[in-house]
Protein backbone atom coordinates (compact mmCIF):
# COMPACT_ATOMS: atom_id res chain seq x y z
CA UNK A 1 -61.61 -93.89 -43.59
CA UNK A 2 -63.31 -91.21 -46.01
CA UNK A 3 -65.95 -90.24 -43.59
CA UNK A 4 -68.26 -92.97 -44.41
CA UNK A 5 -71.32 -93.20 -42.29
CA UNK A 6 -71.67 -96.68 -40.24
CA UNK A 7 -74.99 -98.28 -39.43
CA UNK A 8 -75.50 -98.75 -35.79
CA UNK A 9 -74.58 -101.56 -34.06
CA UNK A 10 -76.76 -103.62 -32.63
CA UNK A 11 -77.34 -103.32 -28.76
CA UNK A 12 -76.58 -106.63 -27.83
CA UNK A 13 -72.96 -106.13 -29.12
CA UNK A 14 -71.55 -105.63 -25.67
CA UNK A 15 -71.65 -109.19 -25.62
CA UNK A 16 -71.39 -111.52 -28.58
CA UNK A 17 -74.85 -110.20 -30.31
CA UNK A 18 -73.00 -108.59 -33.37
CA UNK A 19 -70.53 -111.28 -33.81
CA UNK A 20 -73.38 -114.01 -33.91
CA UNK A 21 -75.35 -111.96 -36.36
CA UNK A 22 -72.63 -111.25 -39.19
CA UNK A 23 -71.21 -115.17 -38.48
CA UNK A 24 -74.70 -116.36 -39.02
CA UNK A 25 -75.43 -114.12 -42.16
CA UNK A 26 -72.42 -114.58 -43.34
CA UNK A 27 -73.16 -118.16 -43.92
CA UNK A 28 -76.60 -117.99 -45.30
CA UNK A 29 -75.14 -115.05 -48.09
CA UNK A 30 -72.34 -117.55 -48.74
CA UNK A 31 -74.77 -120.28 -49.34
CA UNK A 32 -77.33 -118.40 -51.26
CA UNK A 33 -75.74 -115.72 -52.70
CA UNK A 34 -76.49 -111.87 -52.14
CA UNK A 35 -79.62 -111.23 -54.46
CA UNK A 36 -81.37 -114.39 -52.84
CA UNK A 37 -81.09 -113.90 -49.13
CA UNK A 38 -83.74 -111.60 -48.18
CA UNK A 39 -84.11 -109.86 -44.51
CA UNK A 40 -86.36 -112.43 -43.42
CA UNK A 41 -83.82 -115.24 -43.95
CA UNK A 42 -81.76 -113.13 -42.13
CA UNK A 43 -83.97 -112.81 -39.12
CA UNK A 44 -84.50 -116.45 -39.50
CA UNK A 45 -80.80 -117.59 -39.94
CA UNK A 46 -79.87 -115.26 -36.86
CA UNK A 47 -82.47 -116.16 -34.44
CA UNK A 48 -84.36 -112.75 -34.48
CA UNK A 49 -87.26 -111.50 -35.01
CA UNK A 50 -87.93 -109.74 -38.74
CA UNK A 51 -89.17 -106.42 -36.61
CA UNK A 52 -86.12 -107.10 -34.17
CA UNK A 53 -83.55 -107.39 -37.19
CA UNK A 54 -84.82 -104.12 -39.05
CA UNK A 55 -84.41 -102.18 -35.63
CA UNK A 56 -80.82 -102.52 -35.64
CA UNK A 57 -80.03 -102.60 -39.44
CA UNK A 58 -81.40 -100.55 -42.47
CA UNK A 59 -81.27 -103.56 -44.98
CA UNK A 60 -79.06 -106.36 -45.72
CA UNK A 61 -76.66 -103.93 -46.97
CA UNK A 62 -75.51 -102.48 -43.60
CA UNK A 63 -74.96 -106.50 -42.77
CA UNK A 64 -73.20 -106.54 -45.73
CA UNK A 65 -70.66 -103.65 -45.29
CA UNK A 66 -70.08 -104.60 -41.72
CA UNK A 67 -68.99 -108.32 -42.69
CA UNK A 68 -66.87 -106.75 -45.48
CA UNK A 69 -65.57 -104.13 -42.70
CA UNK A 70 -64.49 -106.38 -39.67
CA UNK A 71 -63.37 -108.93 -41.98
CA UNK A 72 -60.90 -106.20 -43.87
CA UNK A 73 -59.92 -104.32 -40.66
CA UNK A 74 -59.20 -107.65 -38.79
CA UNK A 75 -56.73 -108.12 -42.12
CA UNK A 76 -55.18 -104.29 -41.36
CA UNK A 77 -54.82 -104.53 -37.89
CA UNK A 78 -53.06 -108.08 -38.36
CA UNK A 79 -50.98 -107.27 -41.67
CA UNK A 80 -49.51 -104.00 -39.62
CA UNK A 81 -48.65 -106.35 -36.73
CA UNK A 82 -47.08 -108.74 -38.61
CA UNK A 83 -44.72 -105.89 -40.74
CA UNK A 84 -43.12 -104.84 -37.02
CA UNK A 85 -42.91 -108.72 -36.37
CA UNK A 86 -40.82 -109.81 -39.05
CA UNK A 87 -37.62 -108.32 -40.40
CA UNK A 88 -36.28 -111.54 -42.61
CA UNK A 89 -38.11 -110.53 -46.33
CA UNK A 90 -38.81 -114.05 -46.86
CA UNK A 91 -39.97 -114.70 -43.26
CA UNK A 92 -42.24 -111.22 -43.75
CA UNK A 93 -44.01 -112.64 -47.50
CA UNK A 94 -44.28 -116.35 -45.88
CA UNK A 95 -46.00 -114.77 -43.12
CA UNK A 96 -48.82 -112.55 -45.17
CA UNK A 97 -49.33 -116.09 -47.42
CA UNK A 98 -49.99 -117.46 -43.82
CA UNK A 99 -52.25 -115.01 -42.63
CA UNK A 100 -54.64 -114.70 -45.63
CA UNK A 101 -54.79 -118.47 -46.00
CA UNK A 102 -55.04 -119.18 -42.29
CA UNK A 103 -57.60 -116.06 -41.80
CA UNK A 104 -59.36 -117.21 -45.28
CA UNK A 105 -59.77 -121.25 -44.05
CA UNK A 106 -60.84 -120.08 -40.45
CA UNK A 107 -63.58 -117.77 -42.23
CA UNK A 108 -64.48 -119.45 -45.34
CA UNK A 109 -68.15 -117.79 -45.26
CA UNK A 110 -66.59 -114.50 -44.83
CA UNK A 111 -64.07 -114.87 -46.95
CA UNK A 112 -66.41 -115.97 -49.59
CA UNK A 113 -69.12 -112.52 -49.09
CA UNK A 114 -65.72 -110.31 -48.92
CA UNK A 115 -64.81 -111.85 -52.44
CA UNK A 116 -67.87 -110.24 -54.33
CA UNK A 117 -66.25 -107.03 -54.16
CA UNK A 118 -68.43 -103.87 -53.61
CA UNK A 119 -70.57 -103.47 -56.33
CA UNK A 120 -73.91 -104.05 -53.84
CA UNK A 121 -72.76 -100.88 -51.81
CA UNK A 122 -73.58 -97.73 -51.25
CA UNK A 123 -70.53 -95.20 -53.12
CA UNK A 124 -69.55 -93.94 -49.60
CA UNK A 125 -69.04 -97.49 -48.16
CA UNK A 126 -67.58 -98.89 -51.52
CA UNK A 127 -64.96 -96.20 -50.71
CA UNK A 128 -63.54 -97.36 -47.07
CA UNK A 129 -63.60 -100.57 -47.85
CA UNK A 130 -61.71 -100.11 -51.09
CA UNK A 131 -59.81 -97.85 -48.84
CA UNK A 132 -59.10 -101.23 -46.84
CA UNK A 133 -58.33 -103.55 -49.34
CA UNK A 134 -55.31 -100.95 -50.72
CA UNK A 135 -53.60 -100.28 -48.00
CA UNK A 136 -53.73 -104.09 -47.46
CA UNK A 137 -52.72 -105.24 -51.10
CA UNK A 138 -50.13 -102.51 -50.53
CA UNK A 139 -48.11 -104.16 -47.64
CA UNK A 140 -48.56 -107.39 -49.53
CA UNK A 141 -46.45 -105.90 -52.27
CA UNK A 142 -43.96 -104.27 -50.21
CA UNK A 143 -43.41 -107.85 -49.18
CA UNK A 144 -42.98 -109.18 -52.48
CA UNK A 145 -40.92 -106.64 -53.21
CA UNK A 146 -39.03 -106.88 -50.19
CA UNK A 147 -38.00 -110.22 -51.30
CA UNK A 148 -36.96 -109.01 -54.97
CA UNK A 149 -34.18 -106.41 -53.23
CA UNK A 150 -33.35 -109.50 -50.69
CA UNK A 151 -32.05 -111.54 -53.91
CA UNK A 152 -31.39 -108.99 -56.48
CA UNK A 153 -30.16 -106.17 -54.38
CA UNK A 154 -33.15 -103.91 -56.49
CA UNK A 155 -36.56 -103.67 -56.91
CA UNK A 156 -38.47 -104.85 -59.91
CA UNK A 157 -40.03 -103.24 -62.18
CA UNK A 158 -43.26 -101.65 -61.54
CA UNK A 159 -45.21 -103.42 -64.08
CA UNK A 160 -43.60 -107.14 -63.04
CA UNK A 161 -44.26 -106.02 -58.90
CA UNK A 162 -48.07 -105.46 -59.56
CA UNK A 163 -48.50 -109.07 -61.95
CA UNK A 164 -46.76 -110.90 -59.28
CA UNK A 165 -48.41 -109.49 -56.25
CA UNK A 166 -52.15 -109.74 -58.17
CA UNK A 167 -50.86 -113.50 -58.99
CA UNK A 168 -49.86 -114.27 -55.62
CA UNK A 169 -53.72 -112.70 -54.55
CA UNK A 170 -55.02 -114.92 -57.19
CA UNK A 171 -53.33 -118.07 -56.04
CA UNK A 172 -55.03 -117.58 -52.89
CA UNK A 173 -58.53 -115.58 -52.73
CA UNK A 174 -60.06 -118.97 -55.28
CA UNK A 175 -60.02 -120.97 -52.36
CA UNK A 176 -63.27 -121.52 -51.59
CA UNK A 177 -63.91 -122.82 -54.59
CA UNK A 178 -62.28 -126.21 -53.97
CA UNK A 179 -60.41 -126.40 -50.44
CA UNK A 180 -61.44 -129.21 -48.26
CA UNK A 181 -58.87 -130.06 -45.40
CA UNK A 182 -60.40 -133.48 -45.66
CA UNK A 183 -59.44 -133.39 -49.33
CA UNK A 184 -56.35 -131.39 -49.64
CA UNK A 185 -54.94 -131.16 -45.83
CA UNK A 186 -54.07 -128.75 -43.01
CA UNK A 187 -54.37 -125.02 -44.11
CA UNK A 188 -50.80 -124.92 -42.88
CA UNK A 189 -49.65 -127.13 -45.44
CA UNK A 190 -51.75 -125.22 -48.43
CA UNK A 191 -50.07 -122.02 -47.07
CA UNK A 192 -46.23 -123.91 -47.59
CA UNK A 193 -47.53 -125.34 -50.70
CA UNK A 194 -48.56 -121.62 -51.84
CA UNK A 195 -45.56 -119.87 -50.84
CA UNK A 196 -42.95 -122.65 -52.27
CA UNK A 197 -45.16 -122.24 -55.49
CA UNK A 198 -44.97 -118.39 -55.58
CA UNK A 199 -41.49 -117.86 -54.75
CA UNK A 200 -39.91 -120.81 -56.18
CA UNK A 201 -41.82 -122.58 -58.75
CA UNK A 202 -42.19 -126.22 -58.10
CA UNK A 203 -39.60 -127.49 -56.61
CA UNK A 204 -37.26 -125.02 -56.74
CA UNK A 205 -34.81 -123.96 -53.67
CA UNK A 206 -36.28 -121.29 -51.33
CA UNK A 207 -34.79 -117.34 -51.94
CA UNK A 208 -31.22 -117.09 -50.03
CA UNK A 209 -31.47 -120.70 -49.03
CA UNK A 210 -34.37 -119.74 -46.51
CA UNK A 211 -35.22 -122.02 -43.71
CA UNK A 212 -38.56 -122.28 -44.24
CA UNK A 213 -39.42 -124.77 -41.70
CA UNK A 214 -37.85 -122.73 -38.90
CA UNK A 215 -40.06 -119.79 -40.73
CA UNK A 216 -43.20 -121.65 -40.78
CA UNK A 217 -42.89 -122.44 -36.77
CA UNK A 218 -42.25 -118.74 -36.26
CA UNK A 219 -45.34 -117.45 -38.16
CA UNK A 220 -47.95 -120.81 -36.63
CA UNK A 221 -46.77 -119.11 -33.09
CA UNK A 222 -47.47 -115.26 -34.31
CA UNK A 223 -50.81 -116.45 -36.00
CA UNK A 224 -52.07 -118.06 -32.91
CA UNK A 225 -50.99 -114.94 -30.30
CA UNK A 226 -52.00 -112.00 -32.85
CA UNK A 227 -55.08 -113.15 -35.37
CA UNK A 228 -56.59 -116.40 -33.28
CA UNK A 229 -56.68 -114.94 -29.63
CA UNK A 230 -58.01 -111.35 -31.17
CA UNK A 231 -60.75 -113.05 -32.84
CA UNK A 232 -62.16 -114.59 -30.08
């Protein structure tokens, strides 16, 4: 991952010390912002000490890279599981809408910090998780592509695969902004709603005269044994 040094973890993450403090922080950066959270809001937020805090991290930075780390790698480790999981093309793009918008509801905080990109990082850390992010936008457009060959018997071309995958990202990393499942219902009915959207406008009939409901039971029951149970 380009060699990039990590800040140490804190000792307590043996047990659920490390997963408490980038939960908690995440939340109070999501609320406040970056540039307004200072260490000792951390300290507050996360039920330590300001002396404690700075013992285990540098600055809010290393907090900062390690949401933006665990949050990306938990997205790797899933989106490779899921490409050996799913052969169908349309079963294999249905199931990465799934994951980011299941992953993205069941972390809204997260999701929110990971959205500000890198700019507030060191050039060395910028670089892995950049490093991250590709390889992960990359399996999203093999599965967009995937689907193009499954209709068309070809790929697209190169210009139209990179609009359509960065239109599928932007259909779903705005979120935050405005999803409420109070308001707008179960994430597993915004991830149908996405996919029918992407891949067939509104309305239209599913690629190949997919099943998509027997698709969408398939993916709930991967979800739950590969992303949920990991993250716990």
């Amino acid at each position: 991952m380009g060699g990039a040094t990590r800040p140490a973890a804190p000792r307590s993450a043996a047990g659920n010390g490390l997963s408490d403090i980038l939960r908690q922080s995440s939340t109070l950066m999501a609320a406040r912002g970056y540039h307004a959270t200072s260490m000792r809001d951390l300290a507050l937020a996360t039920g330590r000490s300001l002396s404690g805090l700075y013992h285990y991290f540098r600055g809010k930075e290393d907090l900062l890279f390690l949401i933006n780390q665990r949050g990306f790698e938990r997205l790797d480790r899933a989106s490779r599981d899921l490409e050996g999981s799913f052969a169908d093309p349309v079963a294999r793009l249905y199931a990465f809408v799934y994951l980011h918008t299941r992953y993205f509801v069941d972390h809204m905080d997260e999701m929110r910090v990971m959205t500000w990109g890198t700019h507030e990082l060191s050039s060395e850390r910028a670089r892995e998780i950049q490093h991250l992010k590709d390889r992960y936008a990359q399996r999203v457009r093999d599965a967009v592509e995937g689907v193009h060959r499954g209709v068309s018997g070809h790929p697209p071309e190169p210009r139209r695969l990179e609009r359509e995958t960065f239109i599928l990202f932007g259909m779903m990393n705005w979120m935050f902004t405005w999803y409420s499942p109070a308001a707008h219902g179960r994430p597993e009915e915004l991830a149908g709603d996405v996919f029918r959207t992407f891949v067939g406008g509104l309305g239209g009939p599913m690629p190949g005269g997919a099943d998509l409901d027997a698709i969408e039971v398939a993916v709930a029951s991967w979800y739950r044994e590969h992303v949920e149970e990991v993250a716990r």
